[in-house]
Protein backbone atom coordinates (compact mmCIF):
# COMPACT_ATOMS: atom_id res chain seq x y z
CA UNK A 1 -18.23 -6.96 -16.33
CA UNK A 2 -16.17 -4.44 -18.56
CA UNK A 3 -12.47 -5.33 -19.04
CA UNK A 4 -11.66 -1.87 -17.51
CA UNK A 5 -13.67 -3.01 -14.05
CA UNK A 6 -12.32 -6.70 -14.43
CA UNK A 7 -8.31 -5.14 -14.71
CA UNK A 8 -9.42 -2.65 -11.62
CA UNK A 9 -10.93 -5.45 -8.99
CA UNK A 10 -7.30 -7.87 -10.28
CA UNK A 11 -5.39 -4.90 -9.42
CA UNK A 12 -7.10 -3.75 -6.10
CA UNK A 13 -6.69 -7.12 -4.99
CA UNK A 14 -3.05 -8.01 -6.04
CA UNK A 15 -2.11 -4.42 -4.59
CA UNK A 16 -3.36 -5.02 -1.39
CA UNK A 17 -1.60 -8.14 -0.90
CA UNK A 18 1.41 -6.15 -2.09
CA UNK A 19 1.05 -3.35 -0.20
CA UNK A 20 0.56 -5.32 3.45
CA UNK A 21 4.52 -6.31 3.70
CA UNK A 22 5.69 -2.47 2.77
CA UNK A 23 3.13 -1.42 5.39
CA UNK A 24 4.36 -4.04 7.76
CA UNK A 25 8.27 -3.30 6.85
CA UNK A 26 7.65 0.62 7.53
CA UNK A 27 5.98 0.54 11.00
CA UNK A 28 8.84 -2.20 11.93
CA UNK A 29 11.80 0.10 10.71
CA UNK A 30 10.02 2.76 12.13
CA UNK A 31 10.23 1.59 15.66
CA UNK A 32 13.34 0.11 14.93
CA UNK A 33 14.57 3.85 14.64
CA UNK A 34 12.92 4.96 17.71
CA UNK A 35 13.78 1.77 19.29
CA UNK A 36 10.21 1.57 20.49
CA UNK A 37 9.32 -2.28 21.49
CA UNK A 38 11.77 -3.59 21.69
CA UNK A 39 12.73 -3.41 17.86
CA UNK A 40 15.85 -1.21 18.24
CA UNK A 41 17.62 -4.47 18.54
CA UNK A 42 16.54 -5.62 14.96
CA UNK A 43 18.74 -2.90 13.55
CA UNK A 44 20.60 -0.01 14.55
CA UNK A 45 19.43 3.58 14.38
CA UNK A 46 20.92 4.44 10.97
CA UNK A 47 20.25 1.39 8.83
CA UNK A 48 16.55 1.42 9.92
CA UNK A 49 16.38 5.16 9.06
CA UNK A 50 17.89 3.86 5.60
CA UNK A 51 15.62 1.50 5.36
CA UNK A 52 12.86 3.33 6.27
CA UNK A 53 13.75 6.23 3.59
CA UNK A 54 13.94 3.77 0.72
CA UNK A 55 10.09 2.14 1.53
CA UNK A 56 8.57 5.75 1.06
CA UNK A 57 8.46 5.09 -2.95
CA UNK A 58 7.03 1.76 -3.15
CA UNK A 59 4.34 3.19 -0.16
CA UNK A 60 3.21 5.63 -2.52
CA UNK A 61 3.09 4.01 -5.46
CA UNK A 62 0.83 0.74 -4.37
CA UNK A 63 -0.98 3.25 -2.30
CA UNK A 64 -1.84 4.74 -5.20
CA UNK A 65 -2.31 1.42 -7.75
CA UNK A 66 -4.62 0.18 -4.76
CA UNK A 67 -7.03 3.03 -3.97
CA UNK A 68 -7.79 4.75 -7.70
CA UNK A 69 -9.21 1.03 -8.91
CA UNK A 70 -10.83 0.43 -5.87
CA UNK A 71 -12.50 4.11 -5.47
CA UNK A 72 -13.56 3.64 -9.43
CA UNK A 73 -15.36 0.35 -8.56
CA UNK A 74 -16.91 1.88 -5.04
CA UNK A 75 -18.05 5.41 -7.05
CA UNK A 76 -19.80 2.73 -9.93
CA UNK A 77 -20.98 0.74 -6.85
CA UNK A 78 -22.65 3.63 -5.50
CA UNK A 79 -24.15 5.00 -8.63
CA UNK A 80 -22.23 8.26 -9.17
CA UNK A 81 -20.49 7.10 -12.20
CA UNK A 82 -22.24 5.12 -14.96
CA UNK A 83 -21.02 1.54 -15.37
CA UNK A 84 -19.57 1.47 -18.78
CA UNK A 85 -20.77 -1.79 -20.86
């Protein structure tokens, strides 16, 4: 395994395990805004738009640091790129 596919599959996986709180923190302020669920009562309309607002960043970026590596190791996987040595 190439150090370049060996710092891609560490990253994938560390990202992923980042990324699942954000993702979990975003739906939750999101119905907290709507008050949806029952999760209006977790914060008021304002602080969970505030909230909300500030989580678009880190979304992005560990979107992004989780899907590049991992569609560079599937497009290797499936043959399309050549798997450097």
């Amino acid at each position: 395994m190439s150090k370049l596919n060996f710092v891609s599959l560490k990253l994938v996986r560390w990202s992923g395990w980042l990324i699942l709180p954000v993702v979990l923190a975003f739906l939750l302020s999101g119905y907290a805004m709507t008050g949806r669920g029952g999760l209006g009562a977790l914060l008021d309309e304002q602080s969970a738009l505030a909230f909300h607002r500030r989580l678009h960043l880190p979304l992005v970026i560990l979107t992004l640091a989780h899907s590049v590596p991992a569609m560079y190791l599937a497009l290797q996987r499936w043959g399309w790129l050549k798997v450097r040595s």
